[in-house]
C-alpha atoms as a PDB file:
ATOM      1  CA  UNK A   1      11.980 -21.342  -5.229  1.00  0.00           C
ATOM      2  CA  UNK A   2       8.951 -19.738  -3.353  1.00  0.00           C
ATOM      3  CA  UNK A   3       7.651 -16.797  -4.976  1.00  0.00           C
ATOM      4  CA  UNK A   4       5.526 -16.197  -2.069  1.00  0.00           C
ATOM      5  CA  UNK A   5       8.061 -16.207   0.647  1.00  0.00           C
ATOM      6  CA  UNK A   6      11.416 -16.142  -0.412  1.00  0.00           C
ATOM      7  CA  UNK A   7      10.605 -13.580  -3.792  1.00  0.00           C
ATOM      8  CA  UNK A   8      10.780 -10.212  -3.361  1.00  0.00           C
ATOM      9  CA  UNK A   9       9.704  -7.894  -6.286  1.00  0.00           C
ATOM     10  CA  UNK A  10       8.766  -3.862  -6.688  1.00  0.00           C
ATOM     11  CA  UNK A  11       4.795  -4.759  -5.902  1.00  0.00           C
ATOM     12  CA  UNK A  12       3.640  -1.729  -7.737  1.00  0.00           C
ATOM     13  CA  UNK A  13       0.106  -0.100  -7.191  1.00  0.00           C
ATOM     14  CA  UNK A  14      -0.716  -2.351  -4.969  1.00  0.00           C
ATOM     15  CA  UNK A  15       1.086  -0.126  -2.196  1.00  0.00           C
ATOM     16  CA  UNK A  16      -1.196   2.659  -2.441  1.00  0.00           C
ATOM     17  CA  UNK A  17      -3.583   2.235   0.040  1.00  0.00           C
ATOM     18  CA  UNK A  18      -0.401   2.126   2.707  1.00  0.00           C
ATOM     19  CA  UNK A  19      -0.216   5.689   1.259  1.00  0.00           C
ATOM     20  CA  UNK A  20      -4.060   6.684   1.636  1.00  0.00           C
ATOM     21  CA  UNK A  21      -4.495   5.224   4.819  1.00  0.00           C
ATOM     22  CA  UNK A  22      -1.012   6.795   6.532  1.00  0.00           C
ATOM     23  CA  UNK A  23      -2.547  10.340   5.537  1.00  0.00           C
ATOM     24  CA  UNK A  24      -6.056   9.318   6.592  1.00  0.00           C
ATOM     25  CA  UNK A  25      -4.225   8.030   9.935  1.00  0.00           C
ATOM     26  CA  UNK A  26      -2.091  11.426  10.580  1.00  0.00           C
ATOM     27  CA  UNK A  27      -5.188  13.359   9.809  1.00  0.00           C
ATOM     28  CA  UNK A  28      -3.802  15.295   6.592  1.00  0.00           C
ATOM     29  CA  UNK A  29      -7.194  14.265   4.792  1.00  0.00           C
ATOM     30  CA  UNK A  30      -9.799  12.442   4.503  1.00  0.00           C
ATOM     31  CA  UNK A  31     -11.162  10.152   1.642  1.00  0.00           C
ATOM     32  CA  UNK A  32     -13.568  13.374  -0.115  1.00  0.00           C
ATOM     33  CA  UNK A  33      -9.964  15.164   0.275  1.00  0.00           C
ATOM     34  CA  UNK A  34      -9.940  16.733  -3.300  1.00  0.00           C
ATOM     35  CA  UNK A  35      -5.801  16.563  -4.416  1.00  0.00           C
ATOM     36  CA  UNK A  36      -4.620  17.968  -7.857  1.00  0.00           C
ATOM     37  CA  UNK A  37      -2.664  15.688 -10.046  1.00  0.00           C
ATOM     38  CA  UNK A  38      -2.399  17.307 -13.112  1.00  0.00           C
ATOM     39  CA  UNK A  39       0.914  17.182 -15.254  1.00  0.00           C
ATOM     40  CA  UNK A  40       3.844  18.287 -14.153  1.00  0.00           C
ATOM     41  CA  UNK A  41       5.248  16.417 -11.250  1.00  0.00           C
ATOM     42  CA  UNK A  42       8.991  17.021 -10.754  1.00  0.00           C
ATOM     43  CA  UNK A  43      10.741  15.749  -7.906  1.00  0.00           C
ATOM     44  CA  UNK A  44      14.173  15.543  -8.070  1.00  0.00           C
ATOM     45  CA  UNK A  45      14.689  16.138 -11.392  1.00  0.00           C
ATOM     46  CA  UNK A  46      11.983  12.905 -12.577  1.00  0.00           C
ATOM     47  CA  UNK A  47       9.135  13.448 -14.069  1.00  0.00           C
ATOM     48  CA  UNK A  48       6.373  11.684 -12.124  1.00  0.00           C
ATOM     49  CA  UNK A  49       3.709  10.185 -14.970  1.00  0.00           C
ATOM     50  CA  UNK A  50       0.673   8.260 -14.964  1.00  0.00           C
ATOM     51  CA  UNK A  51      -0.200   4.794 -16.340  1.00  0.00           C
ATOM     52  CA  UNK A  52      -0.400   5.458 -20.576  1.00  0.00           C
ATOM     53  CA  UNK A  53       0.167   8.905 -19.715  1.00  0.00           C
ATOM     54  CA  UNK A  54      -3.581   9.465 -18.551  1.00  0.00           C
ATOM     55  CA  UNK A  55      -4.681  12.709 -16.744  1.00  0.00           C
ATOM     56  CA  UNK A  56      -6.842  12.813 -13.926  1.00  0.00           C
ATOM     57  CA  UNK A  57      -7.457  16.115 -12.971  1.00  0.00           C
ATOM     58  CA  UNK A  58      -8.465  16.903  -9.547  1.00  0.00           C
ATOM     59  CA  UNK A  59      -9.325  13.182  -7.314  1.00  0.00           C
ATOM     60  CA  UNK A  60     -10.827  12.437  -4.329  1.00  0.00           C
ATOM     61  CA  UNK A  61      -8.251  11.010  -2.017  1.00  0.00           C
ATOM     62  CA  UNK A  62     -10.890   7.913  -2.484  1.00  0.00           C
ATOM     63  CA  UNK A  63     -10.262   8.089  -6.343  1.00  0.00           C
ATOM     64  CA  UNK A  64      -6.580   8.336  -6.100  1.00  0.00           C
ATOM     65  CA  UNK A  65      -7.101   4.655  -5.347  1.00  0.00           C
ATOM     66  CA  UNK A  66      -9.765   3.664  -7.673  1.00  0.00           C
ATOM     67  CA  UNK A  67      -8.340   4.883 -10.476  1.00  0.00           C
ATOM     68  CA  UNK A  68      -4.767   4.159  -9.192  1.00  0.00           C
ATOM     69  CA  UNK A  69      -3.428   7.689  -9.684  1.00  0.00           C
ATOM     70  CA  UNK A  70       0.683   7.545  -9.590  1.00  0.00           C
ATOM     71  CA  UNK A  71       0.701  11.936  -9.345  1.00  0.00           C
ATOM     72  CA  UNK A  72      -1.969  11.556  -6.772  1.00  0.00           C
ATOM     73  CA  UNK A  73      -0.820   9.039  -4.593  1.00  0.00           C
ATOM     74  CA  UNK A  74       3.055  10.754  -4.491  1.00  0.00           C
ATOM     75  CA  UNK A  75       1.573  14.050  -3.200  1.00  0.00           C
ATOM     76  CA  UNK A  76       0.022  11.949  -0.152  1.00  0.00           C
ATOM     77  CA  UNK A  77       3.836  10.669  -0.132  1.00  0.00           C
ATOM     78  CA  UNK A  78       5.133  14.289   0.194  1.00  0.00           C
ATOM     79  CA  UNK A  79       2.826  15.634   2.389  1.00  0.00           C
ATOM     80  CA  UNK A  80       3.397  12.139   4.924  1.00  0.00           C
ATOM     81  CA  UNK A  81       7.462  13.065   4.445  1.00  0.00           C
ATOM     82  CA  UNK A  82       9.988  10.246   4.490  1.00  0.00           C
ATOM     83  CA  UNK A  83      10.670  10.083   8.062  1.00  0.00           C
ATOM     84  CA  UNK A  84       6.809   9.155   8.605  1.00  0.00           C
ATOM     85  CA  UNK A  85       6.479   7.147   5.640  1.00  0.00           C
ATOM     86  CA  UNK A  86       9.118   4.967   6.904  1.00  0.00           C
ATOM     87  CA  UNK A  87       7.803   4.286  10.447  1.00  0.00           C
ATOM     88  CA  UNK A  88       4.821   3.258   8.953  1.00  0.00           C
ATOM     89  CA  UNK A  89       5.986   0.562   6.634  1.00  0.00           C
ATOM     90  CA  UNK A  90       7.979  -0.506   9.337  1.00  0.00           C
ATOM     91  CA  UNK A  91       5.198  -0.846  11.605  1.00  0.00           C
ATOM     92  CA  UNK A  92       3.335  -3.049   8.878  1.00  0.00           C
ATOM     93  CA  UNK A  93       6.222  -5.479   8.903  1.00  0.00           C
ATOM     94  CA  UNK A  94       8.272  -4.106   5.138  1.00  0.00           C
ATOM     95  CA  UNK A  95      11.641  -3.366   6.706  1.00  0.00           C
ATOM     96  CA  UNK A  96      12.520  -7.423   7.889  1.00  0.00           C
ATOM     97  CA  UNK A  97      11.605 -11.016   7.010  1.00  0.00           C
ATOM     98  CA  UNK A  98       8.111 -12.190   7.793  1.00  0.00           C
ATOM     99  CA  UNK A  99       8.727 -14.323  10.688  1.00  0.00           C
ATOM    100  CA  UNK A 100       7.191 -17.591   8.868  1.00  0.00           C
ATOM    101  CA  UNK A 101       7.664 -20.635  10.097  1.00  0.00           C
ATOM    102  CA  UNK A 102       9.336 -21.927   7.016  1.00  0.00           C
ATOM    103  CA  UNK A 103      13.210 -22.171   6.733  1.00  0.00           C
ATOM    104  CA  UNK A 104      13.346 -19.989   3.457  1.00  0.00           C
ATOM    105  CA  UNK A 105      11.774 -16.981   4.816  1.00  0.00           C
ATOM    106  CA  UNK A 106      14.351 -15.801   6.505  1.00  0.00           C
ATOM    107  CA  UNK A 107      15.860 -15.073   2.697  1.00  0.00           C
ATOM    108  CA  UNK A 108      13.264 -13.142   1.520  1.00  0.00           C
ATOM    109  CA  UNK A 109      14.146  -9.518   3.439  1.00  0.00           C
ATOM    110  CA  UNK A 110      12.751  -6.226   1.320  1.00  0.00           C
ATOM    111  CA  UNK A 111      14.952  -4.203  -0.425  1.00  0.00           C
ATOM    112  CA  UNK A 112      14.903  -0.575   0.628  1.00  0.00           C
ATOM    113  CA  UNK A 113      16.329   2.347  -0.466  1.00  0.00           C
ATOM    114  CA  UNK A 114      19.485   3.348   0.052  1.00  0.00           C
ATOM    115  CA  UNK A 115      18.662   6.853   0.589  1.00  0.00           C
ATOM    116  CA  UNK A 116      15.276   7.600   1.494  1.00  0.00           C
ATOM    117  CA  UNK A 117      14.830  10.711  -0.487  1.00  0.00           C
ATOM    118  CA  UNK A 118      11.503  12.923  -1.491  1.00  0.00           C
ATOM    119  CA  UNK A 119      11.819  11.230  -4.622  1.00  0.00           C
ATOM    120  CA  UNK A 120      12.135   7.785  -3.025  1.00  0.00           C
ATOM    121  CA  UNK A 121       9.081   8.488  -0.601  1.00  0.00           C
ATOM    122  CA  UNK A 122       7.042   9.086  -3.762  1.00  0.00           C
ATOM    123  CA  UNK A 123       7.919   6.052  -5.958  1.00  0.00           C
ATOM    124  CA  UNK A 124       7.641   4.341  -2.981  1.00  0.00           C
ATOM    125  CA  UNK A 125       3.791   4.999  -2.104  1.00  0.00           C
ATOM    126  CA  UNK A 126       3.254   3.592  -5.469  1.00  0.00           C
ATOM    127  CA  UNK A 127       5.338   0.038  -4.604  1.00  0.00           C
ATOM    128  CA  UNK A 128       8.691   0.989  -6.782  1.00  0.00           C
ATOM    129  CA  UNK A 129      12.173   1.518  -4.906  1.00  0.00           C
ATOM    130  CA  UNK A 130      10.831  -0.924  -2.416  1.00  0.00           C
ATOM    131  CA  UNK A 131      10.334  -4.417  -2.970  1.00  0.00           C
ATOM    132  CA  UNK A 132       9.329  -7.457  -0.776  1.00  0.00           C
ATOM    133  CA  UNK A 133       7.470 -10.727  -1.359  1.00  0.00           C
ATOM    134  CA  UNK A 134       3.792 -11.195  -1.593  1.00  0.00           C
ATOM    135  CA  UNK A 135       3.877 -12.667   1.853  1.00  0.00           C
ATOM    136  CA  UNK A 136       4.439  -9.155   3.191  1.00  0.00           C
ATOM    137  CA  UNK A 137       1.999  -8.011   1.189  1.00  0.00           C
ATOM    138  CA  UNK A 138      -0.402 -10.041   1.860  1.00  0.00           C
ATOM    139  CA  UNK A 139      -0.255  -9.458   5.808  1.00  0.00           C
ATOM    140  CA  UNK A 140       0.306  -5.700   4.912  1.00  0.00           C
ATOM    141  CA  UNK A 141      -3.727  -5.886   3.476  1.00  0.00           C
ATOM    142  CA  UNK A 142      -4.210  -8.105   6.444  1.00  0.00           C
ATOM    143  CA  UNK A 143      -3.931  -4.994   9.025  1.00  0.00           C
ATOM    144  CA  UNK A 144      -6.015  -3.398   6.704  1.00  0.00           C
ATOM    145  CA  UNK A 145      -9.213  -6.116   6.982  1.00  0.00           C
ATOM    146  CA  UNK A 146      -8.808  -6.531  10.712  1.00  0.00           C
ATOM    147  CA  UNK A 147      -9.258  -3.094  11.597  1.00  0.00           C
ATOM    148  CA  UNK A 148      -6.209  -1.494  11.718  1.00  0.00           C
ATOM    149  CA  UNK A 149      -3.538  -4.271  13.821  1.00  0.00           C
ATOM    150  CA  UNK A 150      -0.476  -5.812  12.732  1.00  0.00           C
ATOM    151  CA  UNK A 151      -0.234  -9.291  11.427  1.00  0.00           C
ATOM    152  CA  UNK A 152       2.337 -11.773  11.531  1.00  0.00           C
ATOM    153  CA  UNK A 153       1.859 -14.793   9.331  1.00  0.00           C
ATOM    154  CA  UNK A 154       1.846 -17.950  10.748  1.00  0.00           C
ATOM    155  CA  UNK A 155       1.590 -21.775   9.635  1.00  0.00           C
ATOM    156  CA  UNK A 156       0.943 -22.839  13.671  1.00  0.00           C
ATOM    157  CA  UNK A 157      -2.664 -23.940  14.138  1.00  0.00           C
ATOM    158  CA  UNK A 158      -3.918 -20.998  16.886  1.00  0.00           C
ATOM    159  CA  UNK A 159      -7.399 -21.291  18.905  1.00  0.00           C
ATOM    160  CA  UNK A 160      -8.078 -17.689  18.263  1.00  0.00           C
ATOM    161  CA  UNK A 161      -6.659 -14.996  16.171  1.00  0.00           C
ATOM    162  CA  UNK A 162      -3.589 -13.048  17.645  1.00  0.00           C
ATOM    163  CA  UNK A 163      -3.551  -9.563  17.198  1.00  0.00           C
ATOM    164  CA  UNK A 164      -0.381  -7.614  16.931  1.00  0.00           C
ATOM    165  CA  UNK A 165      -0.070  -3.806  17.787  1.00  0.00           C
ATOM    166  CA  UNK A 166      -2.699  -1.553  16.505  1.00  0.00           C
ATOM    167  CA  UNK A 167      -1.184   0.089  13.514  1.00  0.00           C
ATOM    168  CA  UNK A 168      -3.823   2.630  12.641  1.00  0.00           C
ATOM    169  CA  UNK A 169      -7.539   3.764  13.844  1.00  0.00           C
ATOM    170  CA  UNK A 170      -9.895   1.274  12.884  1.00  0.00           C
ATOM    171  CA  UNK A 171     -12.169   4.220  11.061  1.00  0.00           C
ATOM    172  CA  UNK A 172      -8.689   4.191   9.101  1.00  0.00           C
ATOM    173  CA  UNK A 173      -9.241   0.991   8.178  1.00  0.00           C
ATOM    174  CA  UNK A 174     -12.445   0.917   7.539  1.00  0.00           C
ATOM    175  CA  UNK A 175     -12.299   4.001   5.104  1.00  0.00           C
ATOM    176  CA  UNK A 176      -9.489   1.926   3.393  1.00  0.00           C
ATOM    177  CA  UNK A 177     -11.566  -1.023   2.993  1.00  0.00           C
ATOM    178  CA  UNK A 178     -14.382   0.905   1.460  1.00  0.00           C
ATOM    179  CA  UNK A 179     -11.565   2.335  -1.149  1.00  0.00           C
ATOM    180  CA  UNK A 180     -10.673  -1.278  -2.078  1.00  0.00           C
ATOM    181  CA  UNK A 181     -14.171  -2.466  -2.489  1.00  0.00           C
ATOM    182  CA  UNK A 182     -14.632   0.198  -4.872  1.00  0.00           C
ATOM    183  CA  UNK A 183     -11.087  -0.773  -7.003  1.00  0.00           C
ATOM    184  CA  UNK A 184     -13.318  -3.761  -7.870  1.00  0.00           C
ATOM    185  CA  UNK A 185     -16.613  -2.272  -8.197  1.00  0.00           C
ATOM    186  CA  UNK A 186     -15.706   0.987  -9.978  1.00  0.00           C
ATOM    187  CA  UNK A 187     -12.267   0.991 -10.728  1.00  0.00           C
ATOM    188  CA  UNK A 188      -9.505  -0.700 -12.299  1.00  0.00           C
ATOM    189  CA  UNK A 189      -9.971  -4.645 -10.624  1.00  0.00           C
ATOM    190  CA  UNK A 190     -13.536  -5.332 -12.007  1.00  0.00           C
ATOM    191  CA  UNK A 191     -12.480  -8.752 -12.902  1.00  0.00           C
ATOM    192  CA  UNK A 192     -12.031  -9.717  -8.908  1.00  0.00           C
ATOM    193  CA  UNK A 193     -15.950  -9.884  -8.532  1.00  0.00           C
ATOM    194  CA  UNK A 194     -16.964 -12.184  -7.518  1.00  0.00           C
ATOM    195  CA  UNK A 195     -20.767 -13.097  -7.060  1.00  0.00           C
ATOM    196  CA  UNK A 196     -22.345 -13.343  -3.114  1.00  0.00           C
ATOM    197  CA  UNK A 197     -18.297 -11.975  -1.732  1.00  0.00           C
ATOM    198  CA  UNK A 198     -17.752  -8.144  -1.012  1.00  0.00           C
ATOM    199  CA  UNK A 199     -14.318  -8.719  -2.781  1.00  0.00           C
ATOM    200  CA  UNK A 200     -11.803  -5.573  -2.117  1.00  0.00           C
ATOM    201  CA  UNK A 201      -8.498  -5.287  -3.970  1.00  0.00           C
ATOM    202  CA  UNK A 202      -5.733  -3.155  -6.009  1.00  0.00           C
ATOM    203  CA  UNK A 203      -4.103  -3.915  -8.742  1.00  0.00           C
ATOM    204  CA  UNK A 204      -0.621  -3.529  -9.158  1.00  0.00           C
ATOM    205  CA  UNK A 205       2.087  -3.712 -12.154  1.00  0.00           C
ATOM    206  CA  UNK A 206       4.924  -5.705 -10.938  1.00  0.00           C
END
């Protein structure tokens, strides 16, 4: 069984930055964006908590994502809308199969939401209601690290890269890479350091 490929699983926190970037991309803010996410958050009749029940307070749309805020994150969800979040994770390859060359990963399509609701938009942005396989993941963060354009995995030797459509501005990007350098230098993936590497990353609870 290939976890990689063929697996699909709710990926957690590690879908944030899709969230951070989308609102950075459609202009609704910025990364010094200041966003309350102080208990309550009801949407739809669920109660939208934090990990051990922690409290931010106001965040920086940048410290959403280093300190992996769940309220935080859901009210870029709500302000993107459903429609919006959906074209987006479509564009970044989440609604199919990766097209791999490997006969088993035509198995491993995401699992979506039968409704796409306000509710579903939120526990979406944080990677539940949605799952795929790390593969997807992986090419998801891909887009992010090439400046902003789609990526389709591929096992077929290439003589240069091949870049897919451009899926958001590459100051987008760039903004989004700075987010997930500081995860690992001043947030909640301090173990990924890694001397003489500018290691970026999220960590997720799968």
């Amino acid at each position: 069984f290939n976890r990689a490929t063929l697996g699909v699983y709710e990926l957690g926190s590690t879908f944030k930055i899709f969230a951070a970037a989308q609102a950075m991309e459609l202009g609704l803010v910025n990364p010094n964006t200041m966003i309350k996410t102080d208990p309550p958050m009801k949407i739809g009749g669920h109660t939208i908590g934090e990990f051990k029940n922690k409290n931010y307070g106001t965040l920086s749309v940048e410290d959403i994502i280093v300190q992996s805020s769940n309220r935080g994150t859901g009210k870029l969800a709500l302000a993107i809308g459903p429609i919006r979040q959906q074209e987006f994770l479509e564009s970044l390859g989440f609604f199919t199969h990766t097209p791999f060359e490997i006969v088993e990963a035509r198995g491993g399509a995401p699992l979506l939401p039968k409704r796409w609701t306000d509710l579903s938009a939120v526990t979406v942005s944080f990677g539940h209601g949605i799952s795929a396989s790390p593969l997807h993941l992986a090419a998801g963060y891909a887009a992010i690290a090439n400046g902003g354009y789609a990526v389709k995995p591929t096992l077929l030797k290439q003589s240069e890269p091949r870049l897919g459509p451009r899926v958001m501005r590459d100051d987008v990007a760039r903004a989004a890479r700075v987010m997930l350098r500081k995860v690992v230098t001043e947030g909640t993936a301090s173990f990924g350091e890694v001397p003489g590497y500018y290691v970026g990353g999220k960590t997720g609870t799968s």
